[in-house]
N, C-alpha and C. Protein backbone atom coordinates (compact mmCIF):
# COMPACT_ATOMS: atom_id res chain seq x y z
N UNK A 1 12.81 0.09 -15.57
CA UNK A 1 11.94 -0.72 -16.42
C UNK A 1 11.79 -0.04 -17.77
N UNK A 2 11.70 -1.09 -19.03
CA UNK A 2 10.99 -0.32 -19.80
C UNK A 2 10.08 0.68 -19.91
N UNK A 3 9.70 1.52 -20.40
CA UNK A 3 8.47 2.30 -20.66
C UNK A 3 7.50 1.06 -20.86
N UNK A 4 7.36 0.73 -21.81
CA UNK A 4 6.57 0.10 -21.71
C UNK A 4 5.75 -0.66 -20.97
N UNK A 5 6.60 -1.38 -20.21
CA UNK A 5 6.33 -2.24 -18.75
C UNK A 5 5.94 -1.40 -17.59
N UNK A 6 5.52 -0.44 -17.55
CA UNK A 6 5.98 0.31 -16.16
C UNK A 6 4.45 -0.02 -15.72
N UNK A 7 3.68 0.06 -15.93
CA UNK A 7 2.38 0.43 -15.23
C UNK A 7 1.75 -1.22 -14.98
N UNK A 8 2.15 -2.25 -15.48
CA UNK A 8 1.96 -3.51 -15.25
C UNK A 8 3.01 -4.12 -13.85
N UNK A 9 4.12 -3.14 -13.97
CA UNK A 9 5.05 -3.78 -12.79
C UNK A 9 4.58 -2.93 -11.68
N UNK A 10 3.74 -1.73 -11.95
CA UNK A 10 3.63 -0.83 -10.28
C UNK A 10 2.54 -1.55 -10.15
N UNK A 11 1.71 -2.39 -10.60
CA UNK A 11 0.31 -3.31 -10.44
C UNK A 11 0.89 -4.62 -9.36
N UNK A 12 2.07 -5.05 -9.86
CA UNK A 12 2.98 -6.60 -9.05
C UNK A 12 3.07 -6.05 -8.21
N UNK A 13 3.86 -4.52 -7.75
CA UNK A 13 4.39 -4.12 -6.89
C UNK A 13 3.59 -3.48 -6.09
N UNK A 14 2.28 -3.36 -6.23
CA UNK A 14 1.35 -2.86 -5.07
C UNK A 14 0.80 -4.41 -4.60
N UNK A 15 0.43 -4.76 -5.48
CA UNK A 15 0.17 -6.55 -5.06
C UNK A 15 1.02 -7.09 -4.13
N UNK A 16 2.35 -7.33 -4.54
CA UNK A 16 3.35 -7.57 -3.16
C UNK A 16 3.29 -7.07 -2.18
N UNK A 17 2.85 -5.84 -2.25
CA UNK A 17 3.37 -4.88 -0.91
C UNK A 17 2.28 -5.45 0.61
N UNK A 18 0.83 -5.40 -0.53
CA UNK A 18 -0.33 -5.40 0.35
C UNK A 18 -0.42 -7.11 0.74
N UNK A 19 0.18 -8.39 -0.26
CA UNK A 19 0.79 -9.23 -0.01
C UNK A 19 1.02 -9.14 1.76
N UNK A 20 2.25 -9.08 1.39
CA UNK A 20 2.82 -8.79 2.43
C UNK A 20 2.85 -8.33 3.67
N UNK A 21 1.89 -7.34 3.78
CA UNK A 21 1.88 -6.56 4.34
C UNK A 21 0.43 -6.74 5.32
N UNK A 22 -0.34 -7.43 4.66
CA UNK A 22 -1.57 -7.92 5.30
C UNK A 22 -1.36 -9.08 5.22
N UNK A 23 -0.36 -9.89 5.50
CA UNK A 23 -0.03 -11.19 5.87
C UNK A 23 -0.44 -12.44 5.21
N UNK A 24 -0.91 -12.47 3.64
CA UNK A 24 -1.91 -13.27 2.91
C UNK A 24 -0.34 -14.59 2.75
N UNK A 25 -1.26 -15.52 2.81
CA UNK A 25 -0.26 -16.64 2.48
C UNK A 25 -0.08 -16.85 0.94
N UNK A 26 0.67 -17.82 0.43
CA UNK A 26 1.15 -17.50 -1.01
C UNK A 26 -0.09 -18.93 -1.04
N UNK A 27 -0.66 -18.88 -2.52
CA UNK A 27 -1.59 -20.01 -2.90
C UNK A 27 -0.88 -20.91 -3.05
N UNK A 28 -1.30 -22.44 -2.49
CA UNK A 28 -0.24 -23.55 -2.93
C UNK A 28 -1.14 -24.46 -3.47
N UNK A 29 -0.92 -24.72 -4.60
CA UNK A 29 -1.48 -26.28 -4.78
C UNK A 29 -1.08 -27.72 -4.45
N UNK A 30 -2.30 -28.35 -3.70
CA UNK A 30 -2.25 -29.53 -2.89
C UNK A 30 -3.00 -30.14 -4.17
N UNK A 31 -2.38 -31.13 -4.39
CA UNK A 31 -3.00 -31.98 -5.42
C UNK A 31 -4.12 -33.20 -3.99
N UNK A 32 -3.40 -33.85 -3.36
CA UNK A 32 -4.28 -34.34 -2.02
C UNK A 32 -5.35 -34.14 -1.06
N UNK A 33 -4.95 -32.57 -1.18
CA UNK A 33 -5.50 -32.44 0.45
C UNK A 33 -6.60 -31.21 -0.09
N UNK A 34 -7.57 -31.34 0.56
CA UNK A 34 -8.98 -30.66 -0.01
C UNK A 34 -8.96 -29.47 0.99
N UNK A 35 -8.08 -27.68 1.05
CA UNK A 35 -8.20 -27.61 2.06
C UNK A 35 -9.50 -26.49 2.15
N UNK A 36 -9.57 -25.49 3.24
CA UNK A 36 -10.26 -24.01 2.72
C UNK A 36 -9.52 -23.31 1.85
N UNK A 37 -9.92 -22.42 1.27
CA UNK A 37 -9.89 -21.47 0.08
C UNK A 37 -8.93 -20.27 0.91
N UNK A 38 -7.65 -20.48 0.09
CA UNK A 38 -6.88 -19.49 0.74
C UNK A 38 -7.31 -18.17 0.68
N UNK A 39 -6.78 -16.83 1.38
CA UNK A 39 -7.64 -15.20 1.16
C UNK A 39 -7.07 -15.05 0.09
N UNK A 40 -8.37 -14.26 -0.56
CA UNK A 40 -8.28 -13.56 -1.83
C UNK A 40 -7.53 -11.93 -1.43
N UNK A 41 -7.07 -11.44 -2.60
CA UNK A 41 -6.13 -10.14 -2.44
C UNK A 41 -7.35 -9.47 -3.67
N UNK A 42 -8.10 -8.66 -3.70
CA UNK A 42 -9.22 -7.88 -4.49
C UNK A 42 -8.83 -6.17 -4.58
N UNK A 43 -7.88 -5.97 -5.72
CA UNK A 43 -7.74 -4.82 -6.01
C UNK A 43 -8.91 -3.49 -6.59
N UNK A 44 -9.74 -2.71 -5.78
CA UNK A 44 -11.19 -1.92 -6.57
C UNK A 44 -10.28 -1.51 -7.94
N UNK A 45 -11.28 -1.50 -8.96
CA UNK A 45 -11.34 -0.82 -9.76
C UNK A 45 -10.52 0.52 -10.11
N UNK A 46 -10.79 1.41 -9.53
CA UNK A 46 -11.04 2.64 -9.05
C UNK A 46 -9.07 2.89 -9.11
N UNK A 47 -8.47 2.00 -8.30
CA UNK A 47 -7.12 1.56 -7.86
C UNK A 47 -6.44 1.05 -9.49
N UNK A 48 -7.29 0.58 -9.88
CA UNK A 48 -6.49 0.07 -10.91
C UNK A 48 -6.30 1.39 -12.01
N UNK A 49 -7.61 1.75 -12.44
CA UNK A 49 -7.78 2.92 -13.18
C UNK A 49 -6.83 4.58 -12.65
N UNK A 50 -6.45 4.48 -11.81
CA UNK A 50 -5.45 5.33 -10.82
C UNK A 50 -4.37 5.37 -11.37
N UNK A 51 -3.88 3.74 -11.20
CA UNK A 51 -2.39 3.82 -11.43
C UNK A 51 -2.40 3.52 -13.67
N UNK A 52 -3.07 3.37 -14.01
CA UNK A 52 -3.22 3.28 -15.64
C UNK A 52 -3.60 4.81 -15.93
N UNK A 53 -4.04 5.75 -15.52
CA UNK A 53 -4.72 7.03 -15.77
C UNK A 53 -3.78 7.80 -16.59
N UNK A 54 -2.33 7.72 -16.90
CA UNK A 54 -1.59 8.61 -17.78
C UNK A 54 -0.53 7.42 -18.63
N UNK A 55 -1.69 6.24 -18.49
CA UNK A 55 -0.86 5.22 -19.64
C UNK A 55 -0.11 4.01 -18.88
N UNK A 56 0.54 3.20 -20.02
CA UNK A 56 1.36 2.37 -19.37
C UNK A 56 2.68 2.86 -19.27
N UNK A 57 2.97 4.05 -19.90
CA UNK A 57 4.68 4.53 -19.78
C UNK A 57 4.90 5.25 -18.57
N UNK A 58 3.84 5.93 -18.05
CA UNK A 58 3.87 7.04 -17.03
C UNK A 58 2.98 6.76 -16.04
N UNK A 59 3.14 5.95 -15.23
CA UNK A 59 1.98 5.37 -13.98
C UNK A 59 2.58 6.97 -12.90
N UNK A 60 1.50 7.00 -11.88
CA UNK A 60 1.91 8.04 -10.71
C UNK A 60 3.12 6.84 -10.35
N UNK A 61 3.62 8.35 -9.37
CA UNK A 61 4.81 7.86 -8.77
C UNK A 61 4.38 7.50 -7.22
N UNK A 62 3.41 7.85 -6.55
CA UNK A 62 2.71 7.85 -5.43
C UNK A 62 1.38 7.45 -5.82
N UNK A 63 0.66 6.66 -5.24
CA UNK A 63 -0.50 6.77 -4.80
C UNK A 63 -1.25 6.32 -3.05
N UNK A 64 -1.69 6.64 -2.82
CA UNK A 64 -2.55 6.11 -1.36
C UNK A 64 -3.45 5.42 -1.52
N UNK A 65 -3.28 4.31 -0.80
CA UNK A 65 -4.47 3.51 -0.55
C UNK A 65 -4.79 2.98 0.50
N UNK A 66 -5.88 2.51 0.64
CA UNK A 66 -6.33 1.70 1.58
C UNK A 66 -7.19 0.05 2.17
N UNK A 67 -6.06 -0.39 2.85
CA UNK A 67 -6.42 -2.04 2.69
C UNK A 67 -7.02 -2.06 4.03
N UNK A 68 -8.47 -3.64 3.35
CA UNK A 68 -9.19 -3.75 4.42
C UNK A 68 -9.28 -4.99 4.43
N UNK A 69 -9.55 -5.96 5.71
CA UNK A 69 -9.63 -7.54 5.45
C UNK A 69 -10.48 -8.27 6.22
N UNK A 70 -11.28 -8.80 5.73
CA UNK A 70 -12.75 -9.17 6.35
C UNK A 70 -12.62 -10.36 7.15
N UNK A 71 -13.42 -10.80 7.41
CA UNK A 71 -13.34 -12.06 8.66
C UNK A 71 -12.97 -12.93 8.23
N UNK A 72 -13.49 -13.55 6.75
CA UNK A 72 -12.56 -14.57 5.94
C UNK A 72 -11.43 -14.25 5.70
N UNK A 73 -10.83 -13.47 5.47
CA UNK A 73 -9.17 -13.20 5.47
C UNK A 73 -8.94 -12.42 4.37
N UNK A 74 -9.75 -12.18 3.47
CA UNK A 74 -9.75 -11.55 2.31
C UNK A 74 -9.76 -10.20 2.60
N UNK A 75 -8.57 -9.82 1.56
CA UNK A 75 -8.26 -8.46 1.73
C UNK A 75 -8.78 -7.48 0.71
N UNK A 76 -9.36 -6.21 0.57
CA UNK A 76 -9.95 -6.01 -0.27
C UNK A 76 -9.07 -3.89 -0.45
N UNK A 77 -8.91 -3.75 -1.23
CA UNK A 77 -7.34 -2.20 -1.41
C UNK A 77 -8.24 -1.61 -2.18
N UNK A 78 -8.56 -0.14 -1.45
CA UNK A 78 -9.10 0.91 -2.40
C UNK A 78 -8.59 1.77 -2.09
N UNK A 79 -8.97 3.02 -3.01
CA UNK A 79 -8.01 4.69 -2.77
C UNK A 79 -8.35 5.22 -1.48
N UNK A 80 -7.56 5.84 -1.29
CA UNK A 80 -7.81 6.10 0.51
C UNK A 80 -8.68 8.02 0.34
N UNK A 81 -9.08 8.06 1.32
CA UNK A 81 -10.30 9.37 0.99
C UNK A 81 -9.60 10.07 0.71
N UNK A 82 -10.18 11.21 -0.28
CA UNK A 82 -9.63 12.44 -0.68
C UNK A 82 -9.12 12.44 -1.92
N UNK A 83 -8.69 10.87 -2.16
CA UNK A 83 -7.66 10.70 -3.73
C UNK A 83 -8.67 10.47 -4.62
């Protein structure tokens, strides 16, 4: 990636992962059909400021985290203890 781009694409790419990985369905729009509110994906703060902390050219190359997902389905990713 560009320098430039780097710390906006490790943001997609933790998004996908936890995507994925906690099974969230992709949002679709139904122009028809009125349905429930698909799960939200809620990155803390804390996570974001992590991977921005030495800029947008130089994101860590690692970080740990930790995803949690509540009874509504919503998944909610913070730094995992110690970080």
């Amino acid at each position: 990636m560009p320098a430039n781009k780097r710390a906006p694409r490790a943001m997609r790419m933790l998004r996908s992962f936890i995507t994925k990985h906690m099974k969230l369905e992709a949002r679709k729009e139904t122009e028809g059909e009125e349905e429930e509110e698909p799960a939200r994906l809620v990155i803390d703060n804390e996570v974001n400021l992590k991977v921005w902390s030495r800029g947008i050219e130089k994101p860590p190359r690692k970080i740990r985290v930790r995803a949690a997902k509540d009874k509504e389905g919503n998944v909610t990713v913070y730094l995992a203890e110690g970080d």
